[in-house]
Every structure is written in C-alpha cells, then in structure tokens.
N, C-alpha and C. Protein backbone atom coordinates (compact mmCIF):
# COMPACT_ATOMS: atom_id res chain seq x y z
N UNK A 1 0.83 -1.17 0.00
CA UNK A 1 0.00 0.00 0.00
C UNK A 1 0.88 1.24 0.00
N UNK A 2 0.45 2.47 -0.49
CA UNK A 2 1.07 3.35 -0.79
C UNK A 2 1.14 4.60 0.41
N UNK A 3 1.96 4.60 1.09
CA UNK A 3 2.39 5.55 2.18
C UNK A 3 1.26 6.81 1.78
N UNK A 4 0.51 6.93 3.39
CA UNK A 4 -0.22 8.32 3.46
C UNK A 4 0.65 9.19 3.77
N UNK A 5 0.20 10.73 2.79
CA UNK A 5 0.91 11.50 3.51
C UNK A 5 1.41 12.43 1.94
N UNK A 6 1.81 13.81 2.60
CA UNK A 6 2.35 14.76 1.41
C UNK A 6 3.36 14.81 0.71
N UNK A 7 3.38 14.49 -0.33
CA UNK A 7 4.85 14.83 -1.06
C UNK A 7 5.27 15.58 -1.41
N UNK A 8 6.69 16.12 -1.65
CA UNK A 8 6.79 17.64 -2.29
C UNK A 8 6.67 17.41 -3.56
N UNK A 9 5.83 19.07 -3.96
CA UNK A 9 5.13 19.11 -5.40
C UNK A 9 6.37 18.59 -6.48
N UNK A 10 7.72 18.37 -6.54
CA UNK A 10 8.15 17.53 -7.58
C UNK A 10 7.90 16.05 -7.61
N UNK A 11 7.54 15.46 -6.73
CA UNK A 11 7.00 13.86 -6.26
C UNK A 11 5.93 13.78 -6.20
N UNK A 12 4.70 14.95 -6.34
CA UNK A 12 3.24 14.56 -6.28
C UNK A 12 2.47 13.45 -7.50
N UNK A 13 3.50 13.56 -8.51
CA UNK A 13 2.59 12.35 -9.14
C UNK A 13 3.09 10.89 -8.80
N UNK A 14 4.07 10.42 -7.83
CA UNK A 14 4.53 9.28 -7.38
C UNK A 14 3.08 8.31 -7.21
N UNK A 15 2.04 9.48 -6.55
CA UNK A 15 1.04 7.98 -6.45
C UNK A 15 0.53 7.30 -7.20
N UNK A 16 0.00 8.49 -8.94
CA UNK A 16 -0.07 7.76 -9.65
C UNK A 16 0.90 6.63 -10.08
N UNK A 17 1.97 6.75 -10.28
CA UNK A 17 2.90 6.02 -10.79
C UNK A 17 2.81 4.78 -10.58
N UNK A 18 2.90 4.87 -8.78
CA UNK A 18 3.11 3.46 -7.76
C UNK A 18 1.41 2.68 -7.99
N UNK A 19 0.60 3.90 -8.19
CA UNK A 19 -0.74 2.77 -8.50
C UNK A 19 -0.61 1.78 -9.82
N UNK A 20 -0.12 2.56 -10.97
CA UNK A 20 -0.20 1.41 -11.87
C UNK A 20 1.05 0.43 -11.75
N UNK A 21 2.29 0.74 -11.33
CA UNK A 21 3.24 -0.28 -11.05
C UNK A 21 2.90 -1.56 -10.33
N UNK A 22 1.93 -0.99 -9.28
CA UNK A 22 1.30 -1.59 -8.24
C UNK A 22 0.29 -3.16 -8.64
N UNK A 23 -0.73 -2.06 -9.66
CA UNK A 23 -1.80 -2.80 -10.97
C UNK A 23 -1.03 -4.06 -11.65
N UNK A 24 0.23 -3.52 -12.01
CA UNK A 24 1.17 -4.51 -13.36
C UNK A 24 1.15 -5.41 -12.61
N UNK A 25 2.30 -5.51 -10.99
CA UNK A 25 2.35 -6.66 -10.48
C UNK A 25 0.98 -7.22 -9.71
N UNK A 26 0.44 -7.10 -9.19
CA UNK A 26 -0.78 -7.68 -9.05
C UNK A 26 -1.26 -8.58 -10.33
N UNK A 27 -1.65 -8.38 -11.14
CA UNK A 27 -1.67 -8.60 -12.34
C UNK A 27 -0.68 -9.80 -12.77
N UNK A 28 0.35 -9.39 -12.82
CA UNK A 28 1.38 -10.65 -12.57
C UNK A 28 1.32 -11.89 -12.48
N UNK A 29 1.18 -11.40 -10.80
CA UNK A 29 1.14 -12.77 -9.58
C UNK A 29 -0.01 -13.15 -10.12
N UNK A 30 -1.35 -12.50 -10.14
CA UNK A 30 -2.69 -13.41 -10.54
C UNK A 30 -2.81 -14.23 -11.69
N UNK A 31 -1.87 -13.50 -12.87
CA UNK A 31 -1.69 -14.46 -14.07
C UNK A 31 -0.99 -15.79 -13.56
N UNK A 32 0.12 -15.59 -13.02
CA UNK A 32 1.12 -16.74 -12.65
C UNK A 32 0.38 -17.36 -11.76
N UNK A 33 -0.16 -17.38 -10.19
CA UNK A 33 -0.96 -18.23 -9.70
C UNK A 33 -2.06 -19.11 -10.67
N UNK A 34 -2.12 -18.28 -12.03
CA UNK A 34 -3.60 -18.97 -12.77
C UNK A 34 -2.62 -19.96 -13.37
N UNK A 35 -1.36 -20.04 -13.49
CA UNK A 35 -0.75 -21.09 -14.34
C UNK A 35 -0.22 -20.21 -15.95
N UNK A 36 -0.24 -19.16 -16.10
CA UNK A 36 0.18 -18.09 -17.45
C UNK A 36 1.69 -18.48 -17.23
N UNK A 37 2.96 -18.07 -17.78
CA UNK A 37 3.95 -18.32 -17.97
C UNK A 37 4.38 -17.04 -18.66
N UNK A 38 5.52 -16.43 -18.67
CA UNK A 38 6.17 -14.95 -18.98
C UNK A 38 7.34 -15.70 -19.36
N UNK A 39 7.81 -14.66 -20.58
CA UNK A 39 9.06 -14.13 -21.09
C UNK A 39 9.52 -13.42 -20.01
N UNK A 40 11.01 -13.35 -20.00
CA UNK A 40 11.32 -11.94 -19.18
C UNK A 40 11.34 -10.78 -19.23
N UNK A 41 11.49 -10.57 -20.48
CA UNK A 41 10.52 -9.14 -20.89
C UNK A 41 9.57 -8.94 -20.24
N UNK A 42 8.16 -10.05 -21.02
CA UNK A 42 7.04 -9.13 -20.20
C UNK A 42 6.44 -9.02 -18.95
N UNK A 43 7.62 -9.28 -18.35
CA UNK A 43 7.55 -9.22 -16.16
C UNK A 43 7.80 -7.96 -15.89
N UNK A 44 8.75 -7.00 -16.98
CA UNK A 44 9.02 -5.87 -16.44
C UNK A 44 8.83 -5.02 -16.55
N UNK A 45 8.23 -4.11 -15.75
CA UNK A 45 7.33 -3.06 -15.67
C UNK A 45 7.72 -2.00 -16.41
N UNK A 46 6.88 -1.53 -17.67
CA UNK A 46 7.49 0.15 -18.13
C UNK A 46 7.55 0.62 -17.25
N UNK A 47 8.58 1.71 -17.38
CA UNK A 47 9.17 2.96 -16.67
C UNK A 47 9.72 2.12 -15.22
N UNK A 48 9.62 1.43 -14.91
CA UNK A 48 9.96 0.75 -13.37
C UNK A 48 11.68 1.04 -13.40
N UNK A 49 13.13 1.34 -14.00
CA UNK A 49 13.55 1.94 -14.18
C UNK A 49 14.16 3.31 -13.39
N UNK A 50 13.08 4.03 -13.85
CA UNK A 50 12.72 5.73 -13.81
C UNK A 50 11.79 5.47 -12.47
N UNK A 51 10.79 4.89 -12.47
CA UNK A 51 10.16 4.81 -11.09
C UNK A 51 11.20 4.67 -9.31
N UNK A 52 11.87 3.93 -9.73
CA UNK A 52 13.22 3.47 -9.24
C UNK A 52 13.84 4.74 -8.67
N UNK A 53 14.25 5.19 -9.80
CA UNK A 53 15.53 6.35 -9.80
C UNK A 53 14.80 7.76 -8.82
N UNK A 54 13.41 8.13 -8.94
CA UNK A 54 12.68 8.96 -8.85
C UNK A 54 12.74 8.92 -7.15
N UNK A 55 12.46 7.56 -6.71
CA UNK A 55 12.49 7.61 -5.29
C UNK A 55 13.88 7.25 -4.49
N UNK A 56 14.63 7.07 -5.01
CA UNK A 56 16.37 6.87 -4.83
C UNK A 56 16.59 8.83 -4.61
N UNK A 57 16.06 9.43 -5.68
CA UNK A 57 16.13 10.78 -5.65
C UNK A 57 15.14 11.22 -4.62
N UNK A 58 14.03 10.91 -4.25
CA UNK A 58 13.13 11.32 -3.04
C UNK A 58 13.76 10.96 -2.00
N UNK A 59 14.56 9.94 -1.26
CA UNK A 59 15.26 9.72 -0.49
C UNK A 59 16.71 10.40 -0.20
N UNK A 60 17.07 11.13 -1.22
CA UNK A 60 18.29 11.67 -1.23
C UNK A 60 18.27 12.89 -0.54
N UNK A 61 16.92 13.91 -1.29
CA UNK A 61 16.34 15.13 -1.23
C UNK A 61 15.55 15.24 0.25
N UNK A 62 14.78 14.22 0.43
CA UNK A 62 14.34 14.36 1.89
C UNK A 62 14.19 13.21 2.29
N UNK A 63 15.27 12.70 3.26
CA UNK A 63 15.35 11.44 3.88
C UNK A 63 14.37 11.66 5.65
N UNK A 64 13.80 12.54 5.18
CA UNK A 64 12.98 12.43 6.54
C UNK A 64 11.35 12.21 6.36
N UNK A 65 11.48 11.85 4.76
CA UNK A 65 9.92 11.82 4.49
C UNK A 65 9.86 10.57 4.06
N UNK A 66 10.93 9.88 2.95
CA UNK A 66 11.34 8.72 2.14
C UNK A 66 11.19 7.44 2.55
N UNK A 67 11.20 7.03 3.95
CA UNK A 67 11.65 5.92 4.22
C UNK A 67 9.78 4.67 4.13
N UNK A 68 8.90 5.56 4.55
CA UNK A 68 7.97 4.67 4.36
C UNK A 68 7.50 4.29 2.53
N UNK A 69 8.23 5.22 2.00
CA UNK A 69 7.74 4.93 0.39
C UNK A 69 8.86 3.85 -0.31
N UNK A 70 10.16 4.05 0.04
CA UNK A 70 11.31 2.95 0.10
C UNK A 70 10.77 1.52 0.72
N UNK A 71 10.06 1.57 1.55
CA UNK A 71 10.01 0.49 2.13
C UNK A 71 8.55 -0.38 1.32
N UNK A 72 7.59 0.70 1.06
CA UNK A 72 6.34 -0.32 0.42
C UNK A 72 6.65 -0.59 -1.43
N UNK A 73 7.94 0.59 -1.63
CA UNK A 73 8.77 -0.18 -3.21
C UNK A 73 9.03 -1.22 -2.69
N UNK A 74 9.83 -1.49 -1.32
CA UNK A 74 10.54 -3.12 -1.65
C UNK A 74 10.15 -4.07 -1.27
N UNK A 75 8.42 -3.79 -0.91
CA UNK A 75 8.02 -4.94 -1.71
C UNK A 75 6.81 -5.31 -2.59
N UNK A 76 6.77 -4.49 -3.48
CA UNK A 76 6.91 -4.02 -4.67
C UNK A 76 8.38 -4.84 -5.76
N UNK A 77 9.54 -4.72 -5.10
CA UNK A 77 10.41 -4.94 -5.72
C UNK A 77 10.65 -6.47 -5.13
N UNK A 78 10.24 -6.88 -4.19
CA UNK A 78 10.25 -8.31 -4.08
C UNK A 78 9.55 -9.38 -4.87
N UNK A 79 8.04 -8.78 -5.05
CA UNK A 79 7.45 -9.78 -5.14
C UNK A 79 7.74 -9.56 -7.12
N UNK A 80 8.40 -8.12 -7.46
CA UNK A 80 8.49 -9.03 -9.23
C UNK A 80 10.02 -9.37 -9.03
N UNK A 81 10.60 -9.85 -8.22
CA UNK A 81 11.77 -10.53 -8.24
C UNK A 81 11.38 -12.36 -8.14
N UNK A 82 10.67 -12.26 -6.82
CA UNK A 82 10.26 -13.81 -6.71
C UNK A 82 9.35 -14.27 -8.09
N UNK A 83 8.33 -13.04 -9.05
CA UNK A 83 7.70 -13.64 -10.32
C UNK A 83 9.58 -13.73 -11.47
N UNK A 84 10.28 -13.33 -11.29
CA UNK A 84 11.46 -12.84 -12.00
C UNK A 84 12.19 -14.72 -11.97
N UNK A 85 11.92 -14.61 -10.63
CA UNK A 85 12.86 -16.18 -10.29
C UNK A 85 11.61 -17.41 -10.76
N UNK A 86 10.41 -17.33 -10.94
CA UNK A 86 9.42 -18.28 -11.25
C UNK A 86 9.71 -18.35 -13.00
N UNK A 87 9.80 -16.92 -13.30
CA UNK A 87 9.95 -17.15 -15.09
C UNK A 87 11.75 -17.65 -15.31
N UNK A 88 12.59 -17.50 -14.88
CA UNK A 88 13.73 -17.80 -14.94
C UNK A 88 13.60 -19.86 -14.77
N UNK A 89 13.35 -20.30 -13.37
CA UNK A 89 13.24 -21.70 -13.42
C UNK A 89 11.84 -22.07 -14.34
N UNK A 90 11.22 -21.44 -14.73
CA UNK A 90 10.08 -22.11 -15.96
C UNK A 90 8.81 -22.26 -14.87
C-alpha cells in the first residue's frame, strides 16, 4: 500500500505512478498463480527503471519523508523478483 501522507510538489505524481506499477504486479502474480507463464521481458514493468531512480532521488532530497515509500517499493520490488525467479526456473 502506498504511504499516506504529502509529497513535495516535484513527487506529487509518485502515487499515480506506484498505483499502476502496483496494478502490473498484481496482475502478474494473478496471471502466474492462474498457471500463465512470462518471457522476461514481459515481467518488467514500463518505466519501473525511472520509477526506481525517482524515489532513490526522493530519499536523497528528503530522507525524513522517504523511508515509508522505500520500504512499500521493496516490496513491490520483491514480489516481481520472486515472479522474475518463477519465469527464470520455468
């Protein structure tokens, strides 16, 4: 879930962002629990990247606001690692 709370107006569209990043993997896991199968390509999220970099830079700029949005990316960033390791062993 996506940290309550204000961002500064260069980070105000983070929520959109994290909602559809959010959408992709959900999406994911529900394909893969149904038995679907991925390339590794298509596990990885457009812009996820830049989504990345954006809050690496929100953490840099204000590490007194960052840490709950770092923390619900990683896992975010876990769970398309564990779909990452499901398409890798088949």
């Amino acid at each position: 879930m996506f940290p309550k709370g204000r961002l500064p107006e260069k980070y105000d569209d983070l929520h959109a962002e994290w909602a559809q990043l959010d959408g992709f993997v959900a999406g994911l896991a529900e394909s893969t629990l149904a038995g679907k199968k991925w390339s590794p390509e298509e596990i990885e999220p457009y812009g996820y990247a830049e989504f990345r970099q954006r809050l690496e830079r929100l953490e840099a700029e204000h590490p007194d606001i960052a840490s709950p949005y770092i923390e619900a990316f990683q896992h975010l960033e876990d769970m398309l690692e564990l779909l990452r390791a499901i398409t890798r062993n088949g």
